[in-house]
Protein backbone atom coordinates (compact mmCIF):
# COMPACT_ATOMS: atom_id res chain seq x y z
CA UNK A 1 -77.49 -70.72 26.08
CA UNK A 2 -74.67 -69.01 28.51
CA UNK A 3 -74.53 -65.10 29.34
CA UNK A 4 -72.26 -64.45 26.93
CA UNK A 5 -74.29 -66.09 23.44
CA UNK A 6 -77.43 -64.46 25.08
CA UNK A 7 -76.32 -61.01 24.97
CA UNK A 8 -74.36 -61.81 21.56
CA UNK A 9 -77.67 -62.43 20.04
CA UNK A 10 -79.93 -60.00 21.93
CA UNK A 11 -77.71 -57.03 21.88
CA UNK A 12 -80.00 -54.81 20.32
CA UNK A 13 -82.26 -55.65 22.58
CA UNK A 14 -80.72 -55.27 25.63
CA UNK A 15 -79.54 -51.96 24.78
CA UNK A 16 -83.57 -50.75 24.04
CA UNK A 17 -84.76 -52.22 26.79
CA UNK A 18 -81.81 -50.18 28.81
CA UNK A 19 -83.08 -47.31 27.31
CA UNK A 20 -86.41 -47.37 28.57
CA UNK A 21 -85.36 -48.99 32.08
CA UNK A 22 -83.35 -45.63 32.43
CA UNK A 23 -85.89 -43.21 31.01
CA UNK A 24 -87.22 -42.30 34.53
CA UNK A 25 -83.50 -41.05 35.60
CA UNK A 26 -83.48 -37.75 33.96
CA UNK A 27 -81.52 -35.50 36.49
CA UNK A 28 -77.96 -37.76 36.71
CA UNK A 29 -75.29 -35.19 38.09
CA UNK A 30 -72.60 -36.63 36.01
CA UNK A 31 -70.60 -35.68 32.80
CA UNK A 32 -72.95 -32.17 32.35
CA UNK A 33 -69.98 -30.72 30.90
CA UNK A 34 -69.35 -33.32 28.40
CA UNK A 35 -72.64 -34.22 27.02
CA UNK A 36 -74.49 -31.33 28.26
CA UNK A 37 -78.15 -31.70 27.65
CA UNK A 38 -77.39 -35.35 26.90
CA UNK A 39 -76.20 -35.82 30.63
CA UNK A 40 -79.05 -35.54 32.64
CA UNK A 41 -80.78 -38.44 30.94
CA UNK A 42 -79.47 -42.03 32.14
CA UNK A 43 -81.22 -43.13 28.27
CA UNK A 44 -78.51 -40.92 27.05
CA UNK A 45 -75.94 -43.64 27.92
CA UNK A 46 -77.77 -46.66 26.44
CA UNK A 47 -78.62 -44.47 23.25
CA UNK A 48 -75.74 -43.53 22.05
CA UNK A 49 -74.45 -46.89 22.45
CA UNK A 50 -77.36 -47.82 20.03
CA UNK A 51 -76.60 -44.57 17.82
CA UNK A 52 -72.93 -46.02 17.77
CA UNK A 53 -73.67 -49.16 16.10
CA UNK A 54 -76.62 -47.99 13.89
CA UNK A 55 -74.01 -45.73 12.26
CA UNK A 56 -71.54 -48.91 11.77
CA UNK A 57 -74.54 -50.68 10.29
CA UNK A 58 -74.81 -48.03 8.07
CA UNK A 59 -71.25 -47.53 6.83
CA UNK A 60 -71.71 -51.53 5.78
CA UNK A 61 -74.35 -51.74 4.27
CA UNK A 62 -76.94 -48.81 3.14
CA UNK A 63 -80.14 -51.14 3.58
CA UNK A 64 -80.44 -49.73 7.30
CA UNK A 65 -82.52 -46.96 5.29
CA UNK A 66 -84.90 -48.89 3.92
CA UNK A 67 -87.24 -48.60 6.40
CA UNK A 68 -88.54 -45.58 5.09
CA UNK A 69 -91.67 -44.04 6.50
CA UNK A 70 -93.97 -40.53 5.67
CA UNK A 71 -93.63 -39.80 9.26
CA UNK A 72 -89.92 -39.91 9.60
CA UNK A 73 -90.08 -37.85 5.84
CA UNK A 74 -92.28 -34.96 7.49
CA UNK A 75 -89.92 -35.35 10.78
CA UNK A 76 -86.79 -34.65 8.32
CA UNK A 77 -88.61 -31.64 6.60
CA UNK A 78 -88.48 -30.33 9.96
CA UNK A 79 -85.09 -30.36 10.83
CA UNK A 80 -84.39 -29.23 7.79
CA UNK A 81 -86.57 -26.18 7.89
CA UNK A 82 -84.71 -25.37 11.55
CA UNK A 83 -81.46 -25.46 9.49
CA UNK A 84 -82.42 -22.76 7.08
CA UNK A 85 -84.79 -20.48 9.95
CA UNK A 86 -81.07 -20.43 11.36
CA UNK A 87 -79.56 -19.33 8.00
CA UNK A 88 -82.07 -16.76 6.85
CA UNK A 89 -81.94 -15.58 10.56
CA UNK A 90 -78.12 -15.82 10.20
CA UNK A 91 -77.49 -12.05 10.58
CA UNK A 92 -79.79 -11.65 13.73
CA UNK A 93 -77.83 -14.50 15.19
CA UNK A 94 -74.65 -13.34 14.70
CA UNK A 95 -75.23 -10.32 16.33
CA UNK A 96 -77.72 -12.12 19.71
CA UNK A 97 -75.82 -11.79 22.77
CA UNK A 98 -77.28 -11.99 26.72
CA UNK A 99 -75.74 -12.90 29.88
CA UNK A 100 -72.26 -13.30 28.09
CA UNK A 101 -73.87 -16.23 25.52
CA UNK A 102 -73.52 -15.70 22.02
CA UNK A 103 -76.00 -16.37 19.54
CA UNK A 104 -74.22 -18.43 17.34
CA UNK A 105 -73.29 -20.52 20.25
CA UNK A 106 -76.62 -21.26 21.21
CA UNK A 107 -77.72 -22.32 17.43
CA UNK A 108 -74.37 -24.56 17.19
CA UNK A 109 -75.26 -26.16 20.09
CA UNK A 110 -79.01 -26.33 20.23
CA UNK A 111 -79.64 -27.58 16.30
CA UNK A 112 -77.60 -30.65 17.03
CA UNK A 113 -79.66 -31.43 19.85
CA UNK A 114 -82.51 -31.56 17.03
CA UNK A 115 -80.35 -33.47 14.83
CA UNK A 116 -79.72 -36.26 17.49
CA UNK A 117 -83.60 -36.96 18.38
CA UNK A 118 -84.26 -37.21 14.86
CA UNK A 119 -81.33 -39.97 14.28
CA UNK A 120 -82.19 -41.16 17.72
CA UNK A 121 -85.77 -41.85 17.01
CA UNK A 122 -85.23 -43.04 13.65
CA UNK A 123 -82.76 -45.46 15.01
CA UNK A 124 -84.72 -47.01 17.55
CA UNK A 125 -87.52 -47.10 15.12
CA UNK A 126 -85.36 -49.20 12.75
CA UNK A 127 -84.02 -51.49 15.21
CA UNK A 128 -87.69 -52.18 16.78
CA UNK A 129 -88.75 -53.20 13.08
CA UNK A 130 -85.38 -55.06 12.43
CA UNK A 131 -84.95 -57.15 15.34
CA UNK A 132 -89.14 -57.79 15.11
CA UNK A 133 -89.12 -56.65 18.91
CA UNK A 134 -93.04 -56.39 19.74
CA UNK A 135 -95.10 -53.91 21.76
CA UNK A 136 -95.42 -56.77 24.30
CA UNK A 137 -92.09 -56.97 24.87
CA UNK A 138 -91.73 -53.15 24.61
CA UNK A 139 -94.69 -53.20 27.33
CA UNK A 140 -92.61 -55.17 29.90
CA UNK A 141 -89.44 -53.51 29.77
CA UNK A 142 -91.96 -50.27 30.45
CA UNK A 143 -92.78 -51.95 33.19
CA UNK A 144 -89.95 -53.14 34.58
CA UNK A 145 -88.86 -49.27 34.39
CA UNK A 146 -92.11 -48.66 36.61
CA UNK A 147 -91.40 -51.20 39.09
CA UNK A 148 -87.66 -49.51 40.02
CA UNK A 149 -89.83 -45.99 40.25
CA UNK A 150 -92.37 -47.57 42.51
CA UNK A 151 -90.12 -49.83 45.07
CA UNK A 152 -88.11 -46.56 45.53
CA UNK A 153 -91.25 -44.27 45.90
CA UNK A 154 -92.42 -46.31 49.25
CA UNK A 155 -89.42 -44.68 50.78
CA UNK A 156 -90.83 -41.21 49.55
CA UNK A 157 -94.29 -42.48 50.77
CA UNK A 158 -93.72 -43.09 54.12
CA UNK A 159 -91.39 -40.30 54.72
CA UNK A 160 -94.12 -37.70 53.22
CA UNK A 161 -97.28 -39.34 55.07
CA UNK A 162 -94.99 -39.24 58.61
CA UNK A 163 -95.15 -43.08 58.41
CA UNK A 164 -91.39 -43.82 58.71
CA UNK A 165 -88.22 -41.64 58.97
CA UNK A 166 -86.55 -42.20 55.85
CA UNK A 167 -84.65 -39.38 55.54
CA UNK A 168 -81.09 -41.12 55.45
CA UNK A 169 -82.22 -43.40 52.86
CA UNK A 170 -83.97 -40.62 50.48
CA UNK A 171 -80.71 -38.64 51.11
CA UNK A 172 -78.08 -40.96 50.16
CA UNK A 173 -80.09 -42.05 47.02
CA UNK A 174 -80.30 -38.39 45.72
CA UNK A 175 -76.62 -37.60 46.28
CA UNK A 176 -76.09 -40.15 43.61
CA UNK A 177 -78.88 -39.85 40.98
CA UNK A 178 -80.31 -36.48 41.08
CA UNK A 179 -78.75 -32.99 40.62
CA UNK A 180 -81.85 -31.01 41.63
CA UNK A 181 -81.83 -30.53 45.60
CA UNK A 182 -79.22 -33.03 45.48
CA UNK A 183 -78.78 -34.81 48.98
CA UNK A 184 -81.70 -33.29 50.02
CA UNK A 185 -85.14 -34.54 50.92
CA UNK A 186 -87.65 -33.58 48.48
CA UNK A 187 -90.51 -32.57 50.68
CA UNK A 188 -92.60 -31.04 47.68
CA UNK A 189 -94.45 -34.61 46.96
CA UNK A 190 -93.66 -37.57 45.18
CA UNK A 191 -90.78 -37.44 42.28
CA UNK A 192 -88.77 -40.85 42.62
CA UNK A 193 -85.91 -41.13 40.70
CA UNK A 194 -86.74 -38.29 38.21
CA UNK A 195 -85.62 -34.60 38.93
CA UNK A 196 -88.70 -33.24 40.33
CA UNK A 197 -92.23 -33.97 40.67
CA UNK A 198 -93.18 -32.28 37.56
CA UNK A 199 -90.51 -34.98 35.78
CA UNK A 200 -92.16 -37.72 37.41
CA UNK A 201 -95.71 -36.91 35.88
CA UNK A 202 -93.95 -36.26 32.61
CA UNK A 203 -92.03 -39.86 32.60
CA UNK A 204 -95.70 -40.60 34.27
CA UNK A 205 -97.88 -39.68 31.33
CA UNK A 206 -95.26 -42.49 29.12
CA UNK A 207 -95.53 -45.02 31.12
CA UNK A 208 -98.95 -45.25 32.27
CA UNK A 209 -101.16 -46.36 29.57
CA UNK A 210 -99.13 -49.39 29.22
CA UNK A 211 -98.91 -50.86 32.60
CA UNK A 212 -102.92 -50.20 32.44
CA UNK A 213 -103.35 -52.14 30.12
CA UNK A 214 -102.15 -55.55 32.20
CA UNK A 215 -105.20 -55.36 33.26
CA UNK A 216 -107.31 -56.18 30.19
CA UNK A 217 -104.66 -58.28 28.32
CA UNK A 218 -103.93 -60.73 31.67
CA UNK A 219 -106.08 -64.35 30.86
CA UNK A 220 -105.88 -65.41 35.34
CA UNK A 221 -108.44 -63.14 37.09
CA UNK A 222 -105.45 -62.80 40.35
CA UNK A 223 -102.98 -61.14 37.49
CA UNK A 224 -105.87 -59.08 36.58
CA UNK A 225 -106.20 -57.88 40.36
CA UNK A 226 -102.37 -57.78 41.23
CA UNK A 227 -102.05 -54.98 38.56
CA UNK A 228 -105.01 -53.60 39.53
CA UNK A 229 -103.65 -52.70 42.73
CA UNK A 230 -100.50 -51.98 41.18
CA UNK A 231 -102.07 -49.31 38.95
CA UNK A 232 -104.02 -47.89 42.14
CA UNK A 233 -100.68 -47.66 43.57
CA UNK A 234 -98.55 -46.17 40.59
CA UNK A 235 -101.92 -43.62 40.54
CA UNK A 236 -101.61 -42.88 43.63
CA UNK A 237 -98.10 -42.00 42.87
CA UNK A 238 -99.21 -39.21 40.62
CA UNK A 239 -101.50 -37.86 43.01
CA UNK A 240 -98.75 -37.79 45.40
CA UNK A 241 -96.62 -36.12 43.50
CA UNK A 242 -98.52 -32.79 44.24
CA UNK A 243 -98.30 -32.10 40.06
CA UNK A 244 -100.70 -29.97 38.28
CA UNK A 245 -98.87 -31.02 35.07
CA UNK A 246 -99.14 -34.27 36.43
CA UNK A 247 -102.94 -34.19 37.67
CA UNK A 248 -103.87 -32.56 34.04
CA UNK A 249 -102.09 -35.25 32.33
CA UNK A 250 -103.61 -38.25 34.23
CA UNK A 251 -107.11 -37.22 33.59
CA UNK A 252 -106.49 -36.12 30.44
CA UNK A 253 -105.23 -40.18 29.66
CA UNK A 254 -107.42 -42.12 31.77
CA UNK A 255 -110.82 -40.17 30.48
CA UNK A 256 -109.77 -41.00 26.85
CA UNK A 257 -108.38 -44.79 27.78
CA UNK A 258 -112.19 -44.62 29.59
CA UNK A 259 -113.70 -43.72 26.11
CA UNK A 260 -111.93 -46.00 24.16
CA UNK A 261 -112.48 -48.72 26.24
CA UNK A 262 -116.32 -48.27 26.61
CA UNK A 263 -117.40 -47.08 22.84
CA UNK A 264 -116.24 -50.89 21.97
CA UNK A 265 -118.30 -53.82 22.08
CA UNK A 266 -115.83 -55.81 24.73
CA UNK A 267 -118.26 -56.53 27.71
CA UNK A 268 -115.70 -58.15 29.83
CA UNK A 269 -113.66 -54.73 29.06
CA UNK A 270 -116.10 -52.29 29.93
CA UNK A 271 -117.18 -54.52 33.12
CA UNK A 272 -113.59 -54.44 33.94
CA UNK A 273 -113.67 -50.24 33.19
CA UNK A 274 -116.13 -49.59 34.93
CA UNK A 275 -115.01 -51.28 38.42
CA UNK A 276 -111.19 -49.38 37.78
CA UNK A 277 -113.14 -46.08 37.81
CA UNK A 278 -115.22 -46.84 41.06
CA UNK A 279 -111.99 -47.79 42.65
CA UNK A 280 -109.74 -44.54 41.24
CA UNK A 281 -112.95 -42.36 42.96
CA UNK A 282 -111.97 -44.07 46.25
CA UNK A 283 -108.43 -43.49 46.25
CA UNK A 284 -109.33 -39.76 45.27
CA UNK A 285 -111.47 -39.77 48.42
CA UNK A 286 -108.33 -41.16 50.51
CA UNK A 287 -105.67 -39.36 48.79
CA UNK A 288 -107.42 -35.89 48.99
CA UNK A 289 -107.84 -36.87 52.94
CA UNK A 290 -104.58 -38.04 53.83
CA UNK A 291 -102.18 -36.05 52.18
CA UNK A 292 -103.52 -32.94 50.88
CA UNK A 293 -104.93 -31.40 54.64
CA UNK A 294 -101.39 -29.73 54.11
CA UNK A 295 -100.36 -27.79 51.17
CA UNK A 296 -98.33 -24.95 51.31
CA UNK A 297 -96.51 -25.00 47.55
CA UNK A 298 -98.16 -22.50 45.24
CA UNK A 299 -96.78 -24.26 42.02
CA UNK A 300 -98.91 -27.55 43.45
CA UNK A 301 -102.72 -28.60 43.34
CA UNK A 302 -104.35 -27.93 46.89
CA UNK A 303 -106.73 -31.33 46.08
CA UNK A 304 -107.21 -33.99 43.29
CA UNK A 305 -109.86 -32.15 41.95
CA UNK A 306 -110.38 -30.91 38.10
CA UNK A 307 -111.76 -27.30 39.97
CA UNK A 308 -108.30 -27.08 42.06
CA UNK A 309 -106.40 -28.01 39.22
CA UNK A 310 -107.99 -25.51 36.61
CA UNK A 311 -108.22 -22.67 39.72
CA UNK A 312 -104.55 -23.47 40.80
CA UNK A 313 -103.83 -22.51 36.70
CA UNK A 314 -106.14 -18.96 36.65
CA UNK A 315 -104.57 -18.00 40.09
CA UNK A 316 -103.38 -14.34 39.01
CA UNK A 317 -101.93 -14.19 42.36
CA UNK A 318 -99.51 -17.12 41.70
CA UNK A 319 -96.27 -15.85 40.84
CA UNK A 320 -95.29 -19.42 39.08
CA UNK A 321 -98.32 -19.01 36.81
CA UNK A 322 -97.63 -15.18 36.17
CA UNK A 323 -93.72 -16.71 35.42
CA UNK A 324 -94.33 -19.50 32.87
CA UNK A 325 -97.12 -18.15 31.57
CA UNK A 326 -95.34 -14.93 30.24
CA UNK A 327 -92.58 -16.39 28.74
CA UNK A 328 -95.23 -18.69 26.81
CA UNK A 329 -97.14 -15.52 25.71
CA UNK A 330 -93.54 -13.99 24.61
CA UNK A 331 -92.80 -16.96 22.36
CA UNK A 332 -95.94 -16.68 20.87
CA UNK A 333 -95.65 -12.76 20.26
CA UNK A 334 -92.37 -13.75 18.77
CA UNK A 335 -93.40 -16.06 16.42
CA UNK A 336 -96.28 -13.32 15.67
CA UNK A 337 -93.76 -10.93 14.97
CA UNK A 338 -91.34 -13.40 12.98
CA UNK A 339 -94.01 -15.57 11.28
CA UNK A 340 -92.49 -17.09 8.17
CA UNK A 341 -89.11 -18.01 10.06
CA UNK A 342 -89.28 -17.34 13.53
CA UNK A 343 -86.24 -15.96 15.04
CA UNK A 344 -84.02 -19.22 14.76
CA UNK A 345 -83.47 -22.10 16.82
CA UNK A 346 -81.93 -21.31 19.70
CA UNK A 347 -82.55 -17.93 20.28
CA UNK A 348 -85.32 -17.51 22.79
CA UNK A 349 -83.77 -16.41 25.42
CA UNK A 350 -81.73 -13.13 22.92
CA UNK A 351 -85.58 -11.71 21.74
CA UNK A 352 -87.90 -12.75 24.84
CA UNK A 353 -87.20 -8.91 26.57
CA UNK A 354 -88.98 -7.25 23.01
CA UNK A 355 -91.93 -9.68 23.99
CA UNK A 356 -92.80 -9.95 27.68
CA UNK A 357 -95.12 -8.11 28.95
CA UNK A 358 -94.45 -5.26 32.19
CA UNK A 359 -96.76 -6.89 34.59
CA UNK A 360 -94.61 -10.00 34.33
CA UNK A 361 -91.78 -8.45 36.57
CA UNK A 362 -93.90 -8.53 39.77
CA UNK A 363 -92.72 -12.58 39.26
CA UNK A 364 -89.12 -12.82 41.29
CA UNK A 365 -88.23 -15.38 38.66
CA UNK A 366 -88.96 -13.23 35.54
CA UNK A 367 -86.45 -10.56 37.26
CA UNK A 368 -83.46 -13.62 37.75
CA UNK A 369 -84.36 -14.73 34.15
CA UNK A 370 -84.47 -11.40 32.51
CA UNK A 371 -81.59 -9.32 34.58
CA UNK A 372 -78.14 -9.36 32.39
CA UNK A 373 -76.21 -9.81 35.63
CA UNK A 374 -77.76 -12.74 36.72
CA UNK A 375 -75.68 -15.12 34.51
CA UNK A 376 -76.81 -18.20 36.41
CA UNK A 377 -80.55 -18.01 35.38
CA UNK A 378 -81.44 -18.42 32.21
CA UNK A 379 -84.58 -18.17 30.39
CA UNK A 380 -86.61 -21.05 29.07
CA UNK A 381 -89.76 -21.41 27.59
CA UNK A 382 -91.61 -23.93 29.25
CA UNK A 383 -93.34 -24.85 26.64
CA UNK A 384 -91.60 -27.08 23.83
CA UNK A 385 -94.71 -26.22 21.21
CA UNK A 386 -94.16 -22.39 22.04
CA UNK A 387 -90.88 -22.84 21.55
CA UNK A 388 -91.09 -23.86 18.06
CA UNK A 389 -93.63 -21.61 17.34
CA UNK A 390 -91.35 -18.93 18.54
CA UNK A 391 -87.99 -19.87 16.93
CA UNK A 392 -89.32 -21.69 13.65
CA UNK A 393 -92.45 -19.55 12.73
CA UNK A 394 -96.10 -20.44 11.33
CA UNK A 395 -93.83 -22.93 8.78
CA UNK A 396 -92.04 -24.86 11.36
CA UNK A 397 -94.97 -25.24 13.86
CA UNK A 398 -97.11 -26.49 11.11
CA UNK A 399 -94.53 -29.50 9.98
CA UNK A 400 -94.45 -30.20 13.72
CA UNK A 401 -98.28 -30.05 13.50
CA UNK A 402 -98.28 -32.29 10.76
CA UNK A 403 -95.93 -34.83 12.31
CA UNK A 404 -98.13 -35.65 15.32
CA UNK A 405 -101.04 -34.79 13.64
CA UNK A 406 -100.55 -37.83 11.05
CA UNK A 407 -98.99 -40.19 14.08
CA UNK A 408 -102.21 -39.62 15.90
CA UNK A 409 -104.63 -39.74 12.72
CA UNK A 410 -103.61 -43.17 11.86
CA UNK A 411 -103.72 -44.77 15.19
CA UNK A 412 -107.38 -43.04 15.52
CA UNK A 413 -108.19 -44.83 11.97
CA UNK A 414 -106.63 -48.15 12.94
CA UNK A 415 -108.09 -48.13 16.16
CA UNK A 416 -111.52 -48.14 15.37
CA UNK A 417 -111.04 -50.66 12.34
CA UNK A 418 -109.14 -52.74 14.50
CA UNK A 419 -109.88 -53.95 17.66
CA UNK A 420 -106.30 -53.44 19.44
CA UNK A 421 -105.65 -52.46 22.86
CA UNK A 422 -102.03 -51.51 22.37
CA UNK A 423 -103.34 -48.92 19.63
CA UNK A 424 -105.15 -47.31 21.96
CA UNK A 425 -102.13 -47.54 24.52
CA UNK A 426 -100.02 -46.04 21.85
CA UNK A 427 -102.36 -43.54 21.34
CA UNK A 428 -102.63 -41.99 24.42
CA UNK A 429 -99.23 -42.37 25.23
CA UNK A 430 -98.43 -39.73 22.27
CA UNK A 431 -100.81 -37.87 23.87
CA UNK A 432 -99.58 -37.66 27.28
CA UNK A 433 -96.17 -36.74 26.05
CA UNK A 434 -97.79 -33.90 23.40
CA UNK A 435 -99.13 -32.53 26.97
CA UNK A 436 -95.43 -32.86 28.73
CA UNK A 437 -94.33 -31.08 25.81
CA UNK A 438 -96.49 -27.77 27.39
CA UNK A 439 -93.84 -27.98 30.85
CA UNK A 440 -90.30 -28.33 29.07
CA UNK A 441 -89.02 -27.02 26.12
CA UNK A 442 -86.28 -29.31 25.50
CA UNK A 443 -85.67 -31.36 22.77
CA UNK A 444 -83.80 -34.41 24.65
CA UNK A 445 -87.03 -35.51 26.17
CA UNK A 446 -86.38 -39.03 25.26
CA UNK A 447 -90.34 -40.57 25.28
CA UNK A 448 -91.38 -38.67 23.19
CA UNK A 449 -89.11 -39.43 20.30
CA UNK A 450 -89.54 -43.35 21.97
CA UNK A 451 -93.54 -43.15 21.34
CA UNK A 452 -92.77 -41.80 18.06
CA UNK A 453 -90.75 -44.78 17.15
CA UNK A 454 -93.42 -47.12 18.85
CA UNK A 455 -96.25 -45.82 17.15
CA UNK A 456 -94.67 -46.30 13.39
CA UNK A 457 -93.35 -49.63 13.95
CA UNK A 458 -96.58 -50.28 15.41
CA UNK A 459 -98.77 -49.07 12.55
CA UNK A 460 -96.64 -50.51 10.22
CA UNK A 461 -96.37 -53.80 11.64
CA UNK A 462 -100.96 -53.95 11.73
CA UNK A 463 -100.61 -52.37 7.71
CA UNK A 464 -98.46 -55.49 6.79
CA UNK A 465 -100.89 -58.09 9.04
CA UNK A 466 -104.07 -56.75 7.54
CA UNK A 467 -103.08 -55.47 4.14
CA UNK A 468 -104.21 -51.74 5.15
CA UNK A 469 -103.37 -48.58 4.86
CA UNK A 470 -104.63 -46.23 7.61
CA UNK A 471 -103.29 -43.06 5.56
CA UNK A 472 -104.93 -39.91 5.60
């Protein structure tokens, strides 16, 4: 078969695969006043390639709905519900103005954004089940995405350890993928091809349960050690990366992947489990000696330590923490004070003054945020699950609720009834990217609505094998 029959027949395929090869390049500095949001993500591209031909599919023939599913039912409620929060808010909105944005023009623009994960994931949640394109080969696309992120990171590595002068390399890379410190060196830790280190934890807490889980599923004992030391490596990586999201994150995933591998019956697994965790207290030994001795960024853990992580977090005296931590408070009052409804998608940034609390200002950034005249800063939540619970109310949280809540129940159920590894990558996958989901508050954060896809096709595709239901 030539090039050209190959990608007649794999089209589909290709274009998934592209989307999760180009997950990791979330900060492109092209086209941001085209596709706005959509720019920054180099999935973007891929996806709406895939969008394009899912809605051509569907103008042909209306079977491309068929595979319906409760979870993408709930996920419609929800957008629907953010339609009318906006229309019984409609009044309020009209009227929002700050930093010479109107109200309206932040609902037009931000409810779409809402609209296009939805048809996004439900697309690539249609093609996976189509096309019959497995988790395994799901899995290796994943990690061919993690092998670009790592072969680049070495440069970041020896640069940040003093090793080699990379500079000119790290420089001329960044002038064409990033948009944050563009050109620059990023001297704040480890963030490869992703915006910042906080980004590369995020795209981090995706990708890691699956190249993990080489190491169980590989039959020849050298595979089984080459990705051990790749996952020491791609670890490391996170450490490096001087995250606390990204510290949290990891040992939120690798003490439940640690659980779920020991509570079965698998001895080779557990044999296997145990010798990983020996070897990740090593490299916490090495990492903590090497590379922490200097730390002078307040926004970073001073160790890979839970007790530096959770101190770094109560720090009163940290003006990041005093920052982020506000505005998450100020959603929450909001939704408090707007509980059926919230105060419409979109609108954070108009109502957040009536809910932030004085101390706050002490933070430089609140005052940028928060000052009319300084049109260049806006404020964000930092929290996508504040968010909602600000702007959609008790009603709109809850669906959300509800929608990972029934994602995460019936990968729990089929997890323990059947013995599958990928389950339990899936699993904590959706996890990780529930916990990203507490350090952005945007909607275009493209694994997320990826694992959501995964997960269905996956528990579908086990249903059909076994004849179960795993249904609450």
């Amino acid at each position: 078969m030539n090039v050209k029959s190959f990608i007649k027949k794999n089209y589909i395929e290709i274009l998934i695969a592209l989307v999760l090869v180009l997950v990791p390049f979330d900060n492109l500095p092209y086209l941001n006043n085209v596709l706005k949001e959509l720019s920054y993500s180099g999935a973007s591209y891929a996806a709406l390639v895939l969008i394009g031909i899912f809605f051509y599919r569907l103008l042909k023939d209306r079977d491309v709905l068929r595979f319906n599913d409760r979870v993408y039912n709930i996920f419609l409620v929800f957008v629907v519900w953010a339609l009318a929060s906006g229309i019984f808010n409609f009044s309020n909105i009209m009227n929002n103005t700050f930093k010479g944005k109107s109200g309206l023009k932040r609902f037009i623009f931000q409810y779409p954004m809402l609209v296009y994960v939805f048809v996004f994931s439900y697309c690539v949640y249609y093609f996976l089940s189509k096309e019959k394109i497995s988790v395994f080969k799901i899995r290796k696309y994943i990690l061919i995405s993690t092998i670009i992120v790592a072969v680049y990171s070495v440069f970041e590595v020896l640069y940040l350890l003093n090793i080699v002068d990379t500079s000119f390399i790290l420089e001329k890379v960044s002038s064409v993928i990033q948009l944050y410190s563009r050109g620059e060196v990023y001297s704040r830790g480890v963030r490869s091809v992703t915006g910042e280190a906080s980004y590369f934890s995020m795209y981090a807490a995706f990708v890691f349960p699956w190249i993990f889980s080489y190491i169980y599923t590989e039959k020849k004992a050298k595979n089984k050690i080459l990705f051990s030391v790749y996952n020491m490596y791609f670890i490391s990586l996170i450490f490096l990366s001087r995250s606390r999201v990204g510290l949290a994150i990891f040992a939120a995933e690798f003490l439940i992947l640690l659980v779920g591998l020991l509570i079965k019956k698998n001895k080779e697994h557990r044999k296997i489990t145990v010798g990983i965790a020996i070897l990740l207290l090593v490299l916490v030994g090495v990492v903590n000696t090497v590379f922490y001795s200097n730390n002078t960024y307040q926004n970073t853990v001073s160790r890979v330590s839970i007790s530096s992580l959770i101190n770094s977090l109560k720090d009163p005296n940290n003006l990041s923490n005093v920052a982020r931590f506000s505005l998450q408070e100020g959603a929450i009052s909001m939704g408090l004070d707007n509980p059926i409804t919230g105060v419409g998608i979109g609108q954070f940034a108009f109502s957040i003054k009536e809910h932030i609390d004085k101390d706050a200002y002490r933070s430089n950034e609140i005052t940028l945020w928060l000052d009319e005249t300084q049109t260049q800063y806006w404020p964000t939540v930092f929290s996508l699950h504040a968010r909602i619970f600000g702007e959609l109310g008790f009603v709109g949280f809850a669906l959300w609720c509800i929608l990972w809540g029934k994602v995460l129940f019936r990968l729990v159920k089929m997890y323990f009834k059947k013995d599958n590894i990928y389950t339990l990558v899936i699993g904590v996958s959706v996890i990780g990217c529930l916990i990203s989901g507490m350090n952005v508050d945007t909607f275009i954060n493209y694994p997320l609505w990826i694992i959501l896809s995964v997960a269905t096709m996956h528990y579908n595709n086990i249903s059909k094998e076994y004849g179960e239901k795993y249904e609450i």
